[in-house]
Each structure stands twice: as structure tokens, then as C-alpha cells.
Protein backbone atom coordinates (compact mmCIF):
# COMPACT_ATOMS: atom_id res chain seq x y z
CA UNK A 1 77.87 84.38 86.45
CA UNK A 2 81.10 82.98 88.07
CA UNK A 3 80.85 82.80 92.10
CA UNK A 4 83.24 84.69 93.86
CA UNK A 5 83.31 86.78 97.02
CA UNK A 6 82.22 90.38 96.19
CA UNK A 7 82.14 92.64 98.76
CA UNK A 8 80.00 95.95 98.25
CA UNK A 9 78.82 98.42 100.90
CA UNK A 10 77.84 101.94 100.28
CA UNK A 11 79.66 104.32 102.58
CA UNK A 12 77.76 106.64 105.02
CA UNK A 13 78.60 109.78 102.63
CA UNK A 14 80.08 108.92 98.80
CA UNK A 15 81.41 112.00 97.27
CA UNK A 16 79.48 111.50 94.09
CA UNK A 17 104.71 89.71 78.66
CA UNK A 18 104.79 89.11 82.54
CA UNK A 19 107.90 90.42 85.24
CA UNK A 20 108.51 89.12 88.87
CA UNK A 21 106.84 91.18 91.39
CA UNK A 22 109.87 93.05 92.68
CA UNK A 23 111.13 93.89 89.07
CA UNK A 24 110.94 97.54 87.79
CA UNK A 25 108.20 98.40 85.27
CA UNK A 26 107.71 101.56 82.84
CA UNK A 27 104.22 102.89 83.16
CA UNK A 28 101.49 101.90 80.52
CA UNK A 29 99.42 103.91 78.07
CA UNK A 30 95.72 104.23 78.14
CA UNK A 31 93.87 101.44 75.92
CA UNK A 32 91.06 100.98 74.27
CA UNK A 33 88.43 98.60 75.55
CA UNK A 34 89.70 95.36 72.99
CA UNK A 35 93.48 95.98 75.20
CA UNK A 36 95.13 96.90 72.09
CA UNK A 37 95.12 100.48 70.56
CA UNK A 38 96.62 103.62 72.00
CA UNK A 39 94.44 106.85 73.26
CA UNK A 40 97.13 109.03 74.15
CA UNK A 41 100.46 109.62 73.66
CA UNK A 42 102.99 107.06 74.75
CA UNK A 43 104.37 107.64 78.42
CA UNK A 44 107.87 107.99 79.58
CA UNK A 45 108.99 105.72 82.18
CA UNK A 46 108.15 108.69 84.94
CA UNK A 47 104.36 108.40 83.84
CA UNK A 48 104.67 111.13 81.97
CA UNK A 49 103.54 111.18 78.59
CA UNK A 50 106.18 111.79 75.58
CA UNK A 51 105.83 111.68 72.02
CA UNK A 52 107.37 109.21 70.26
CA UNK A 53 111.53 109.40 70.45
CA UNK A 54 111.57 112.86 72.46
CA UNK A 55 111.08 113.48 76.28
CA UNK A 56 108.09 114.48 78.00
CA UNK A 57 105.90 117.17 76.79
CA UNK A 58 106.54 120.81 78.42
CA UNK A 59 103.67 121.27 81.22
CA UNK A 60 100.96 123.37 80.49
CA UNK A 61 98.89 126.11 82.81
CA UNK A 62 97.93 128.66 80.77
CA UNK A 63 95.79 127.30 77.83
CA UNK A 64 92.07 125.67 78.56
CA UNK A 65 92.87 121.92 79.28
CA UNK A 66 89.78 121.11 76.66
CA UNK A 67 91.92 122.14 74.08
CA UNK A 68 95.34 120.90 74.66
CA UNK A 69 96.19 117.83 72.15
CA UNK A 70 96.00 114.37 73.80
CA UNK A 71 98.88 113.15 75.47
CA UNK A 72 99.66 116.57 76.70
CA UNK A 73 100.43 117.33 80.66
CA UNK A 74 98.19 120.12 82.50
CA UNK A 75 98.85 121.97 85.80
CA UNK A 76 95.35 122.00 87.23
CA UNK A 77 95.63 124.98 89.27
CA UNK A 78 92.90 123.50 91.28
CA UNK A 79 95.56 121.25 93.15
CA UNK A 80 98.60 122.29 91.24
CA UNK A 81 99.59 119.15 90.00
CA UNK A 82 100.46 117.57 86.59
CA UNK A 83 97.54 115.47 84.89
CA UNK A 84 97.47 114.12 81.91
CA UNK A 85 94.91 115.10 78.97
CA UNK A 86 93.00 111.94 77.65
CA UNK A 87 91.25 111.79 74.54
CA UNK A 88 88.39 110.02 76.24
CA UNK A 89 88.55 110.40 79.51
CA UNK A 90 84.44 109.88 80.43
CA UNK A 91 84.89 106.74 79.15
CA UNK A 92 88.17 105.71 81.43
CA UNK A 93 88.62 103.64 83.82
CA UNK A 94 91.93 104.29 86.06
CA UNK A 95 93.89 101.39 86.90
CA UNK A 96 96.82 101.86 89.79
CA UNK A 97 98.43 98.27 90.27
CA UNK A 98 101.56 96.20 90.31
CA UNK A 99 102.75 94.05 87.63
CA UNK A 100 99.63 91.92 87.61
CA UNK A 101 98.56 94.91 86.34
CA UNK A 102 100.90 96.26 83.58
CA UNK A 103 100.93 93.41 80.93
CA UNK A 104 98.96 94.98 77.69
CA UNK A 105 96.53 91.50 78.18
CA UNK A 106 96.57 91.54 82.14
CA UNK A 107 93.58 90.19 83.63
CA UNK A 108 92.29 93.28 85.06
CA UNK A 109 92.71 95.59 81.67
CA UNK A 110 91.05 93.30 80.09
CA UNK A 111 88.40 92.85 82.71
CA UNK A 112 87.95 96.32 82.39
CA UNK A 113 87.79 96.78 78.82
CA UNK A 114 85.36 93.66 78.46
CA UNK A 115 82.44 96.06 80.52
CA UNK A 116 83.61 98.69 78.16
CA UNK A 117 86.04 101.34 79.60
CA UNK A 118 89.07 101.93 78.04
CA UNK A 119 91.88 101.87 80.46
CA UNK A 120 94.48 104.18 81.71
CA UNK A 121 96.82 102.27 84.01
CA UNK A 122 99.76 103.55 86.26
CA UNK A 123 101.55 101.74 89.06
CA UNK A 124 104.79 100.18 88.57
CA UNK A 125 105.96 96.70 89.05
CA UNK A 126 107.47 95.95 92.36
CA UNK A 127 105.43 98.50 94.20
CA UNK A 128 101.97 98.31 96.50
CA UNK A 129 100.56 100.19 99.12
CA UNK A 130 103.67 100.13 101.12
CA UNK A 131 106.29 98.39 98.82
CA UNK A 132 108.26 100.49 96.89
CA UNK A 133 111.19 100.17 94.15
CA UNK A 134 114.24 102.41 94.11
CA UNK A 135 112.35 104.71 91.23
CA UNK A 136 108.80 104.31 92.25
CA UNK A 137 107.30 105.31 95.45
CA UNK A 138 104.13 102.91 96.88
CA UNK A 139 100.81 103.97 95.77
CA UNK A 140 100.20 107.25 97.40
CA UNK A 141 103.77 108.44 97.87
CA UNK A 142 104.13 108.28 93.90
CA UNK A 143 100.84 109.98 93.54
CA UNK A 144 102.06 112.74 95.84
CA UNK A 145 104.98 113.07 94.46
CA UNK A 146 104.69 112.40 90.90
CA UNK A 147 106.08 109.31 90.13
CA UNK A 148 103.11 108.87 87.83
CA UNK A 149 100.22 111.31 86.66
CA UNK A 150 96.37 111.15 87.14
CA UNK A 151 94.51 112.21 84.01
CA UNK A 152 92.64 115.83 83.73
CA UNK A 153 88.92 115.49 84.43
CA UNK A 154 86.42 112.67 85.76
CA UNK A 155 87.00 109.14 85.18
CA UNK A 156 83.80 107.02 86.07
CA UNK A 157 85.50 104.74 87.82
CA UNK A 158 89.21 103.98 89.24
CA UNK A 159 90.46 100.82 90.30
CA UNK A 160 93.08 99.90 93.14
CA UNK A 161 94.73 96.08 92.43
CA UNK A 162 97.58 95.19 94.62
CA UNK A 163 99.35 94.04 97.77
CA UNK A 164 101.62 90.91 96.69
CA UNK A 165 104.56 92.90 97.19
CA UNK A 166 103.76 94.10 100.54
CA UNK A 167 102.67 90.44 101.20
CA UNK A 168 106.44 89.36 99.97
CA UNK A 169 108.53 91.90 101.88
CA UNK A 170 106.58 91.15 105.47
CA UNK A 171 104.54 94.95 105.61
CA UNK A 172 102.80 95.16 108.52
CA UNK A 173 98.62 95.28 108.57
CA UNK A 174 98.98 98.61 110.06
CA UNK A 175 101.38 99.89 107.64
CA UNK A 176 98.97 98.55 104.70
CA UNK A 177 96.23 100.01 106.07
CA UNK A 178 97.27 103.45 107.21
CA UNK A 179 98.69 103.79 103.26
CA UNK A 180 95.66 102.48 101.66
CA UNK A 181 93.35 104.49 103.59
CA UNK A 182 95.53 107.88 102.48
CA UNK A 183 95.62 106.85 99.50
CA UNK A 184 91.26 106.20 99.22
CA UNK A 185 91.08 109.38 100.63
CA UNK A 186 93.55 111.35 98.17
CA UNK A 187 91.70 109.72 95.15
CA UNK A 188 87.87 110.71 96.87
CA UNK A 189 89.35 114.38 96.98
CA UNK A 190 90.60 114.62 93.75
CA UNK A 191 87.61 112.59 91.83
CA UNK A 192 84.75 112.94 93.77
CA UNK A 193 82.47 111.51 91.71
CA UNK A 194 84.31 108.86 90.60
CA UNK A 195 83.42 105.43 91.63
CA UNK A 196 86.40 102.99 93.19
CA UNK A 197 87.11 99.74 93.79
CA UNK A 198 89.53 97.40 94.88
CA UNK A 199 90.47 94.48 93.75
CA UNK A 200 92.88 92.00 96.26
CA UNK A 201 96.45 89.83 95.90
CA UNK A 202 96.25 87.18 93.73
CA UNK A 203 97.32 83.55 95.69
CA UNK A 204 96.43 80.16 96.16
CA UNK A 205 93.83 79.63 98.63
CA UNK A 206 94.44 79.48 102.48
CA UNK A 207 94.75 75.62 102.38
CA UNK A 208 97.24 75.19 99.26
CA UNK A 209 99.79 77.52 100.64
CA UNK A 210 97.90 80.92 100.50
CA UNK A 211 99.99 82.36 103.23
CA UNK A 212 100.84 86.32 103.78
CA UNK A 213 99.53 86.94 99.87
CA UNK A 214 95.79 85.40 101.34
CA UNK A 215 96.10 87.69 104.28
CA UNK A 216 96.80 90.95 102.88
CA UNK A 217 94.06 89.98 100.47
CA UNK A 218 91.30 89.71 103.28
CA UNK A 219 93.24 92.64 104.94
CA UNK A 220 91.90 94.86 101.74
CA UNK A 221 88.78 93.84 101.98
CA UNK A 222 88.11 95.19 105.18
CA UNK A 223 89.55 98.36 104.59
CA UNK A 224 87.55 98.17 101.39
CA UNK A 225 84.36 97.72 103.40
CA UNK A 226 85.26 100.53 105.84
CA UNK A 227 85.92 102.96 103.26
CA UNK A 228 82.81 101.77 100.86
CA UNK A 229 84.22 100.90 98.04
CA UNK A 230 83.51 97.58 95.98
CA UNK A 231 86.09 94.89 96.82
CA UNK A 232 86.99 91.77 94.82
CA UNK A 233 88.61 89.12 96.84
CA UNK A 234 91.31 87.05 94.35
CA UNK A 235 93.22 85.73 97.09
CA UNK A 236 92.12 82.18 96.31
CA UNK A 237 91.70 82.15 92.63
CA UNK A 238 94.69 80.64 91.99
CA UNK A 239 93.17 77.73 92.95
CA UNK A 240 89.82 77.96 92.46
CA UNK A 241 90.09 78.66 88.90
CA UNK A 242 93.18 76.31 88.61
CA UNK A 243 95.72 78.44 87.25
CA UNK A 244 98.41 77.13 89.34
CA UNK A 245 99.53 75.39 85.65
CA UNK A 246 99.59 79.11 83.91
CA UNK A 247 101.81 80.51 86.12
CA UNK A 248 105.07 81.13 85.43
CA UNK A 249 107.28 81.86 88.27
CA UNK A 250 104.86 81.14 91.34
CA UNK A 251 103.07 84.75 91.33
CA UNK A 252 102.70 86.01 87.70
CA UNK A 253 100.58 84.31 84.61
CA UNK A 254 100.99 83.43 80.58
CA UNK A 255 98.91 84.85 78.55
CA UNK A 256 96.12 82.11 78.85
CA UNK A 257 95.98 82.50 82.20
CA UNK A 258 95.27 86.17 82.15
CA UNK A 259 92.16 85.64 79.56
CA UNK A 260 91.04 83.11 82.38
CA UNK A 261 90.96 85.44 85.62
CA UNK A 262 89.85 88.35 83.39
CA UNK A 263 86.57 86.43 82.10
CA UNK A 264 85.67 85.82 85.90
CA UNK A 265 86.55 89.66 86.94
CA UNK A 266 84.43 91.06 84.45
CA UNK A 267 81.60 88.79 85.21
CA UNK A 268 82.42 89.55 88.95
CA UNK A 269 82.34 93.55 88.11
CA UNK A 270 79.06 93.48 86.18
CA UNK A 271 77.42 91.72 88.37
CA UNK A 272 78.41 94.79 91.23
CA UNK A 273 77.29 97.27 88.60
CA UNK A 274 80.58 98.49 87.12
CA UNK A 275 79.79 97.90 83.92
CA UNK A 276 80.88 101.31 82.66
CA UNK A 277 76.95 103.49 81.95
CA UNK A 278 75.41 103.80 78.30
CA UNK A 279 75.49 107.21 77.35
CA UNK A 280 72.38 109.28 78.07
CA UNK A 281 70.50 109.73 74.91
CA UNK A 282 69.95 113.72 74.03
């Protein structure tokens, strides 16, 4: 098991390809847990899912959601907003992150599909828990809003990854903070049984030129810690793990350096217990 700083608390009451970090990214389709086949129907730039050559799917409110076909978008009435139906949703993990996130092979889809979720990722490069792009709102503004939809149902776990482009444009602890708390407690609402965890910004450590990417890194993990959720401190694995050579512009990895971080995140995740459940046995 790889040594790393894992942070987990329990919290008093729990509700059981590569682009530069400012660039503009169209939302990803759910995966399988080898990274590679499709579980829904592709999605539209908005996060909305489309099939393939035509525009998004008309919304649906009036059938049962358990027999919509995959791919499709459902008005739960229970919030009234848009989520999308997954074909395996009890078996999904929920990914919201930047563009360390988005690459088919990134390091944490494939961390999460090597402890056996398939994964259902939204986000948008160039965005955080403050940062946004001039079509994607941060994190929880995009989730109000719509930028991106949440799938129907109960994922076992979601996953928040982030903060290098807050760390980049000079966003303020407070700011960070105040956003990533709204946007814990938005998630808690909506999937209340739902594990979540964090994982932090990517950097070299404090000593090789860490800087603001390092602190907003330890900055999430003490929001992590005050809202209980599992937190997975990356912001010196740069050099740690010596990547520094699979980077490609300063803040974004090749391929091989992907399959490197994600073999120590999925170690790092097992060893909290996220390895996604067997099913029971009827």
C-alpha cells in the first residue's frame, strides 16, 4: 500500500488527451470500470445527454424514471431538476472535477474504476470551486443551474477533485471555502446516502515550488475534515511520485503519468474503504 496522507473523519451526523487548466472542456460520459466503454448515451457539451448526431433528449416527468431508456433526462419532481437515467447507477461513482479529471484515462477515473465503480464524470475544464469559464459555472453554480446534470437515483459514492484553477486565478480561502461547503451540503441533500470524498490539487510539493496549488490543497482538506468526508491530499505528488517528467505543460500529465497517480489513488481509496461493496448475496 503506497503512503500518502489520507484524511478520514466521520462527521457528527452522516446522512446515510490532456487540456490546460483554463481551457474549455465538453462533459464526459459514464464508463465502465476498465475506462473504456460507454453506459449511457453520449452527452452534449451542456451535460446533457444526446443521442448520437441529434440534440439533447426531450425531458421527461411523466413516465416512471425505472423505465425510461438510458441516456434519457428526468424531472425528479422531488427537487424539480433534470437528472440523468444511468443504466447502472448502484454501481456509479460520480466524479465532479476539472480537466485532471476529464481525460477518458485520467488518474482519478481510472482510480475509480480499478476498486470497481464505473464512472460518471461532470465538471468542465477550467472550472473549480470558485473558477469558472465563460460556459461553465464553478462547481455548485453549474449544479444549480444546470450546466451539467446529476444522475436519477443513489450513487454509492461521489467524488469532488479540484482547486488548481482557483489556485491559478488567486481565489481567496474564504471564497473556496464558502463554495465548497455549499456545494457538500447541496450533494448531502440530494444523495443522502451517498458516500463523498475529496480528493486535492495536484502540485509539486511545498519545497519544489508547490506554491498557491499546495495551499488550496491543504485548504480542502480541512474543509474536508470539517464536513466528514474522506480527503486525499495530492498536493505533493508531483514530486513524490516523480512525475514532474510526465507532465506536459507544468499542470497536466501524458498518458503514463496518469496510470502512475491512478495506481497510488486506488491503493490510497481502498485502503479508506471505498472500494465500491460486493453485492449482497439473496
Amino acid at each position: 500500500m503506497h503512503k500518502s496522507r489520507i484524511f478520514r473523519f466521520s462527521a457528527s451526523v452522516i446522512a446515510a488527451g490532456v487540456l490546460l487548466a483554463g481551457c474549455s472542456q465538453a462533459a464526459t460520459v459514464p464508463s465502465d470500470s476498465s475506462g473504456g466503454r460507454q453506459t449511457a448515451a453520449p452527452i452534449a457539451p451542456s451535460g446533457s445527454p444526446a443521442a448520437a448526431g441529434q440534440g439533447p433528449r426531450k425531458v421527461d416527468s411523466g413516465q416512471d424514471p425505472s423505465k425510461l431508456p438510458v441516456g434519457s433526462l428526468y424531472k425528479n419532481p422531488g427537487d424539480n431538476r433534470n437528472e440523468i437515467i444511468l443504466a447502472d447507477v448502484r454501481h456509479t461513482a460520480v466524479l465532479i472535477g476539472d480537466s485532471q479529471s476529464q481525460p477518458e484515462g485520467s488518474w482519478p477515473r481510472a482510480a475509480l474504476g480499478a476498486i470497481g465503480y464505473k464512472v460518471y464524470t461532470v465538471g468542465r475544464g477550467g472550472t473549480g470551486f470558485v473558477a469558472a469559464t465563460s460556459t461553465t459555472g464553478n462547481y455548485i453554480d453549474a449544479l444549480q443551474r444546470g450546466d451539467w446534470v446529476l444522475p436519477y437515483g443513489t450513487p454509492p459514492l461521489i467524488v469532488l477533485q479540484g482547486g488548481g484553477n482557483d489556485a491559478s486565478r488567486k481565489v481567496s480561502d474564504e471564497q473556496i471555502t464558502s463554495n465548497a461547503n455549499r456545494l457538500i451540503a447541496a450533494l448531502r441533500k440530494r444523495y443522502p446516502l451517498a458516500k463523498i470524498a475529496m480528493i486535492g490539487t495536484l502540485a509539486r510539493g511545498t519545497n519544489a515550488g508547490g506554491g498557491r496549488r499546495t495551499q488550496v490543497d491543504a485548504l480542502l482538506g480541512t474543509i474536508a475534515a470539517k464536513a466528514g468526508a474522506t480527503f486525499f491530499s495530492v498536493g505533493d505528488w508531483i514530486t513524490k511520485y516523480q512525475v514532474a517528467g510526465d507532465l506536459v505543460d507544468g499542470v497536466h500529465l501524458n498518458a503514463a503519468g496518469h496510470a502512475k497517480l491512478a495506481g497510488v489513488l486506488a491503493a490510497d481509496m481502498a485502503a479508506a474503504g471505498l472500494r465500491l461493496p460486493a453485492d449482497p448475496v439473496n
